[in-house]
C-alpha atoms as a PDB file:
ATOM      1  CA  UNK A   1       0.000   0.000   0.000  1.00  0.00           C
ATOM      2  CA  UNK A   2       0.871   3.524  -0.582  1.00  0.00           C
ATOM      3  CA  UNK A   3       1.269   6.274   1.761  1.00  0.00           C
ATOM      4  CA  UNK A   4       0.276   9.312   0.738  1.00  0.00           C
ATOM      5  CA  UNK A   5      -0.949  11.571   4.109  1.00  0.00           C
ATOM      6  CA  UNK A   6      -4.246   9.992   3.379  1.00  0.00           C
ATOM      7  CA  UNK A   7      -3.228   6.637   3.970  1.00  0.00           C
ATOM      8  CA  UNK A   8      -0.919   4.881   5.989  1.00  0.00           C
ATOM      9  CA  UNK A   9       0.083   3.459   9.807  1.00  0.00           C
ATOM     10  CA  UNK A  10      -0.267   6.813  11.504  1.00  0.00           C
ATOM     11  CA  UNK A  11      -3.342   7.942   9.861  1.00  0.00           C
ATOM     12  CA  UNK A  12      -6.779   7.709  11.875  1.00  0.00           C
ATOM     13  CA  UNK A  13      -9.972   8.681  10.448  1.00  0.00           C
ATOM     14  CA  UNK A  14     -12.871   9.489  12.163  1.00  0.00           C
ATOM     15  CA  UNK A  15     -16.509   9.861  11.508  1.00  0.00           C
ATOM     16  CA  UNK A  16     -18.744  12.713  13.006  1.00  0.00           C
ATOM     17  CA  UNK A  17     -22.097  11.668  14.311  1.00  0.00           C
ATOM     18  CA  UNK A  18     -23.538  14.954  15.553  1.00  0.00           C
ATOM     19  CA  UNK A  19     -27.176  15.758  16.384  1.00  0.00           C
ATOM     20  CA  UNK A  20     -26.379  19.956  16.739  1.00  0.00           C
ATOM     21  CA  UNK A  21     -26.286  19.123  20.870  1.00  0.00           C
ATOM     22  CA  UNK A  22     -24.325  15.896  21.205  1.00  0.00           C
ATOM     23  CA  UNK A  23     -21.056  15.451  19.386  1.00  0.00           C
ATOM     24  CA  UNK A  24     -19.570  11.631  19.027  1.00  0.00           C
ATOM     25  CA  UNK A  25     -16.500  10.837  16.798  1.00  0.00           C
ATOM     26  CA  UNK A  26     -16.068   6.739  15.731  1.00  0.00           C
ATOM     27  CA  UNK A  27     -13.056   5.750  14.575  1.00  0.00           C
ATOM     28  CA  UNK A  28     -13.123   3.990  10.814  1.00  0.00           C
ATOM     29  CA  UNK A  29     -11.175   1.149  11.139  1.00  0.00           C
ATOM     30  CA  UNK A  30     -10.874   0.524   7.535  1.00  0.00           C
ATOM     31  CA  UNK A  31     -12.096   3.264   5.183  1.00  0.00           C
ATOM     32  CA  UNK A  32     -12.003   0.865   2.124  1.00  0.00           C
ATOM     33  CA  UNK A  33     -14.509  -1.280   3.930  1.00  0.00           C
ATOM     34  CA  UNK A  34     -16.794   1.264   5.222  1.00  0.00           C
ATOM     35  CA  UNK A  35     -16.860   3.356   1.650  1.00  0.00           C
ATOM     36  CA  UNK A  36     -17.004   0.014  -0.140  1.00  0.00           C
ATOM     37  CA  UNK A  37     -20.553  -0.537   1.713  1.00  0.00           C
ATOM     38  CA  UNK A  38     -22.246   2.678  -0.212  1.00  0.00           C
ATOM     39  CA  UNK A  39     -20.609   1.482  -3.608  1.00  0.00           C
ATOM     40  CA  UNK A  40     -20.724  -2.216  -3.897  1.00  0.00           C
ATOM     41  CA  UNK A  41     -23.969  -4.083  -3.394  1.00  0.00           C
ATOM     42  CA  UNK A  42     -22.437  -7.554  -4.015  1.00  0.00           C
ATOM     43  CA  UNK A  43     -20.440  -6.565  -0.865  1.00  0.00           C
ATOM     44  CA  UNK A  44     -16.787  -6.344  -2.841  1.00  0.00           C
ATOM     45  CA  UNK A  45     -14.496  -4.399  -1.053  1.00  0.00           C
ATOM     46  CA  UNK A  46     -13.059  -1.621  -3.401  1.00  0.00           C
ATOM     47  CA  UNK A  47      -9.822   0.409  -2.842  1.00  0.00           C
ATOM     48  CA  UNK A  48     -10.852   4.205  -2.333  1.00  0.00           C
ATOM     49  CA  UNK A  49      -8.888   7.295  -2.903  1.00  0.00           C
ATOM     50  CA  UNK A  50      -9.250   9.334  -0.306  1.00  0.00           C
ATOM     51  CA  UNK A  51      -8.326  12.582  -1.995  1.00  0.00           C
ATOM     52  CA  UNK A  52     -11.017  12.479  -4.518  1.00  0.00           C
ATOM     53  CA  UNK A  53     -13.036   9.774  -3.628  1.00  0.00           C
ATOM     54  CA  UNK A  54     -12.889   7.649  -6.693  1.00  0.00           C
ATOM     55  CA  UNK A  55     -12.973   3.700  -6.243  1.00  0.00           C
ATOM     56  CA  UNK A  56     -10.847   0.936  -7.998  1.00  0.00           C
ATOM     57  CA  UNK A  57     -11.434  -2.735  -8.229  1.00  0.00           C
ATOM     58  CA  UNK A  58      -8.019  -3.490  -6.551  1.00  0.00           C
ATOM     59  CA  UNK A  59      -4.919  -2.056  -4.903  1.00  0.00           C
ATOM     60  CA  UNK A  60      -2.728  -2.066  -8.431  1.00  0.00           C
ATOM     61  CA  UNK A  61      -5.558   0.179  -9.682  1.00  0.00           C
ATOM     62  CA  UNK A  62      -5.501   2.736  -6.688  1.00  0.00           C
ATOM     63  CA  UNK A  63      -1.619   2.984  -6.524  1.00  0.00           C
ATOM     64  CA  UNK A  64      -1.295   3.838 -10.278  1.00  0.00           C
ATOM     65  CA  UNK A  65      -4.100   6.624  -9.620  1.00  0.00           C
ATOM     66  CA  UNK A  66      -2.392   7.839  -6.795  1.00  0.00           C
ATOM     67  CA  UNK A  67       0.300   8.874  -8.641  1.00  0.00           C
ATOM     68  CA  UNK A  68      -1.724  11.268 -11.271  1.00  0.00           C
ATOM     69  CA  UNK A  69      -4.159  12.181  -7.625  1.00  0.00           C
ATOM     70  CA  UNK A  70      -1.088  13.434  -5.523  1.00  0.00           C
ATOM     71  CA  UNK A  71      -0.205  15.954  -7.963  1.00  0.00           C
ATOM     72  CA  UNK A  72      -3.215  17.892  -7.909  1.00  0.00           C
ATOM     73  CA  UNK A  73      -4.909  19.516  -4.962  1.00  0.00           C
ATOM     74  CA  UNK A  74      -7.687  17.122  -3.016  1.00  0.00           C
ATOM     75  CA  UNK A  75     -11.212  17.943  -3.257  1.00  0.00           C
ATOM     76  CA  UNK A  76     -12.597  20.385  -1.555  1.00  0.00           C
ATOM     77  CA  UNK A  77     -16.132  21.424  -1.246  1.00  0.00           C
ATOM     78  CA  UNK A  78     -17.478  24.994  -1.597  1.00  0.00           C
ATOM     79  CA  UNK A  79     -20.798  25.594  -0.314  1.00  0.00           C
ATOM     80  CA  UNK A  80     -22.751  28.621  -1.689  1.00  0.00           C
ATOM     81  CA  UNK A  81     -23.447  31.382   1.126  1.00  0.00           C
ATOM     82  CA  UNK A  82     -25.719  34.349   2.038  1.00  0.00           C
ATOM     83  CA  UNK A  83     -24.312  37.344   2.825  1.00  0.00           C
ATOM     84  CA  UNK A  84     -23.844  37.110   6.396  1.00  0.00           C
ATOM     85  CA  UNK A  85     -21.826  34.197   5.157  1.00  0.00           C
ATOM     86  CA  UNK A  86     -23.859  31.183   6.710  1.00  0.00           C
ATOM     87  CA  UNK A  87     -24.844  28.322   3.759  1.00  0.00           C
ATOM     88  CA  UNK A  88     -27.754  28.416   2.015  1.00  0.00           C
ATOM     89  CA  UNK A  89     -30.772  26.157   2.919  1.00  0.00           C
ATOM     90  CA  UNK A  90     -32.490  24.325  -0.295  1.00  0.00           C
ATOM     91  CA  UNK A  91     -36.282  23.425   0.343  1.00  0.00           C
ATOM     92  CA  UNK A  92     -38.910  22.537  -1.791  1.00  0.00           C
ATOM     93  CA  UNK A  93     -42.500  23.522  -0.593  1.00  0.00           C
ATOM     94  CA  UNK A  94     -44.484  23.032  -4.050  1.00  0.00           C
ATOM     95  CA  UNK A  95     -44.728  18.909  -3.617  1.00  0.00           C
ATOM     96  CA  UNK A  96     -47.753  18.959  -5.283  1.00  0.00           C
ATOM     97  CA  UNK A  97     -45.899  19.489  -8.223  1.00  0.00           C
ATOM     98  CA  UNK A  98     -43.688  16.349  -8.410  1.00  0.00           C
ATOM     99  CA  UNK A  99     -44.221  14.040 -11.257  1.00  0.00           C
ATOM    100  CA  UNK A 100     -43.574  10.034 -10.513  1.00  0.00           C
ATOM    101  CA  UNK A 101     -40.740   9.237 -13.109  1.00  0.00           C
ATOM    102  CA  UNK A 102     -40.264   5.142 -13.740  1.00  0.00           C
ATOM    103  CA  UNK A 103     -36.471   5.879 -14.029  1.00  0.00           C
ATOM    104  CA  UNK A 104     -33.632   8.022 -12.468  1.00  0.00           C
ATOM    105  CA  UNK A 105     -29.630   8.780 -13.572  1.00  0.00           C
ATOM    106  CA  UNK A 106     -27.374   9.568 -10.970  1.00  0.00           C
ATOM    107  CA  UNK A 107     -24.416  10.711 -12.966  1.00  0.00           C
ATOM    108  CA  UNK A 108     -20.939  12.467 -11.821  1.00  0.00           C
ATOM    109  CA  UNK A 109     -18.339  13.229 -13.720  1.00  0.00           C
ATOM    110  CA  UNK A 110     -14.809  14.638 -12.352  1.00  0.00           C
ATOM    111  CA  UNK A 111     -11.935  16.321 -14.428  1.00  0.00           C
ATOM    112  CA  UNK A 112      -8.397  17.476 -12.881  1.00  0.00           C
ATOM    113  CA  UNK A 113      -8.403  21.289 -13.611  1.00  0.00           C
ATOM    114  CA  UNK A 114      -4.902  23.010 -15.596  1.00  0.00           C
ATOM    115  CA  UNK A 115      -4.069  26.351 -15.524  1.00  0.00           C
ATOM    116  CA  UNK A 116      -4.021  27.790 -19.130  1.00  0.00           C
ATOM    117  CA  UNK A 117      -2.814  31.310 -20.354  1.00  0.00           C
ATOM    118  CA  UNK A 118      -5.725  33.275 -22.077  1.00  0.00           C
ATOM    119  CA  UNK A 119      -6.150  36.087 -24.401  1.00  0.00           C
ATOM    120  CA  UNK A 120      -6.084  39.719 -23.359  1.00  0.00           C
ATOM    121  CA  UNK A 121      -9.354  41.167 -22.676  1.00  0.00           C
ATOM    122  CA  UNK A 122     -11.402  43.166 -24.816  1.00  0.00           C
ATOM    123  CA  UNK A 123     -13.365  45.714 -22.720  1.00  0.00           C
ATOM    124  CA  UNK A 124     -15.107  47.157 -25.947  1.00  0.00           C
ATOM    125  CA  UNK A 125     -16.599  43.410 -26.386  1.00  0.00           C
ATOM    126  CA  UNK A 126     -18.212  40.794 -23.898  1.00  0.00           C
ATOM    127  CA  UNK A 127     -15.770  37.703 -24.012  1.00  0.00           C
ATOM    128  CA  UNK A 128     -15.157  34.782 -22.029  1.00  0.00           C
ATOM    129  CA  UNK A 129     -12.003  34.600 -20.179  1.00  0.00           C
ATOM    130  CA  UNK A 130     -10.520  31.002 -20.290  1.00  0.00           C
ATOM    131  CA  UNK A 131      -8.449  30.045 -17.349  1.00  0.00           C
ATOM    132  CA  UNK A 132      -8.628  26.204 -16.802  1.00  0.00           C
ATOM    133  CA  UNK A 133      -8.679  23.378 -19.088  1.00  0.00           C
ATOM    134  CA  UNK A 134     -10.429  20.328 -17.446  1.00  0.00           C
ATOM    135  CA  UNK A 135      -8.921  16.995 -18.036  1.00  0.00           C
ATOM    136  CA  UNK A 136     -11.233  14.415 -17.740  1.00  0.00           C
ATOM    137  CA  UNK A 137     -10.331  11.916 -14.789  1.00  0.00           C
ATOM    138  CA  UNK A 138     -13.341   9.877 -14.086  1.00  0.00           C
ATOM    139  CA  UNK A 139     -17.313   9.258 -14.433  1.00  0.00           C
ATOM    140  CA  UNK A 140     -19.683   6.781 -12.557  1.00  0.00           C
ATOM    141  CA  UNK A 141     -23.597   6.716 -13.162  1.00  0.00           C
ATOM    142  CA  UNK A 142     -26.284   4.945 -11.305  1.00  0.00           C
ATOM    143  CA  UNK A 143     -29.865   4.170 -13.160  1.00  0.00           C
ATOM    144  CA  UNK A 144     -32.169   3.615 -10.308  1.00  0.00           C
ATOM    145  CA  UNK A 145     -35.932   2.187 -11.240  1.00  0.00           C
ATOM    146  CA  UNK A 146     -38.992   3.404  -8.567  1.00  0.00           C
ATOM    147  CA  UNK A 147     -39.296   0.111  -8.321  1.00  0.00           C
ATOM    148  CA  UNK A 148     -36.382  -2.576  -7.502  1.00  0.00           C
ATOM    149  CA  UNK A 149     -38.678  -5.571  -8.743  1.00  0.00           C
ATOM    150  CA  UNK A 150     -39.339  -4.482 -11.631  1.00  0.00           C
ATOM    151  CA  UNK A 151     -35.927  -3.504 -12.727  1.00  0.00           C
ATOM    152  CA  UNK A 152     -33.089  -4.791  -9.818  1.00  0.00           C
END
């Protein structure tokens, strides 16, 4: 195995269980095991990057990824905010609206962003300023029926 900060002997991970009044942290024993649970139904235990959270089938796999991962920054999530800079809450109130679909996609698709020179802006025209070029590095899609029996 690899050690890359994110794995290894000294590392610990824990998970937060918080209910806004009690705080408890559990300690993962084996992140490969308890990721694998959410992405394998035939209970296969995949090896998981834990810089960008992408899976592979075994530990050959993970260790050639890890070398393309490690150069680039880990993911990071940025939340939208209001201007007293707390994070927006998403409802939805209009349920009466909702239409019963047979089918869903989950889909996600990542890309490792690179830094590109651009042209010199034109203020007398509207342009688009090009900064990044993404890279694709990885996809996964789940179809999901309303109903397993019909479609597993």
């Amino acid at each position: 195995m690899r050690f890359d900060g994110l794995h290894g002997p000294n590392v610990i991970h824990l998970l937060l269980i918080s209910n806004n009044v009690k705080n408890h942290y559990c300690w993962i024993k084996n992140t490969n095991k308890f990721i694998s649970s959410e992405l394998s139904k035939k209970g296969h235990e995949r090896k998981v990057c834990l810089r960008c959270i992408n899976s592979f089938t075994n530990l050959k796999s993970l260790n050639n990824h890890l070398e393309l991962c490690s150069k680039h920054d880990p993911v990071r999530m940025d939340m939208p905010v209001d201007k007293d800079g707390n994070p927006w809450k998403v409802s939805f109130i209009h349920h009466f609206k909702k239409m019963r679909v047979p089918f869903i996609v989950y889909a996600d698709f990542e890309c490792f962003t690179e830094s590109i020179s651009s042209c010199t802006p034109d203020g007398n025209r509207s342009y688009t300023e090009k900064y990044q070029k993404h890279n694709p590095s990885g996809f996964c899609f789940l179809i999901k029926c309303f109903d397993d029996k019909l479609f597993p």
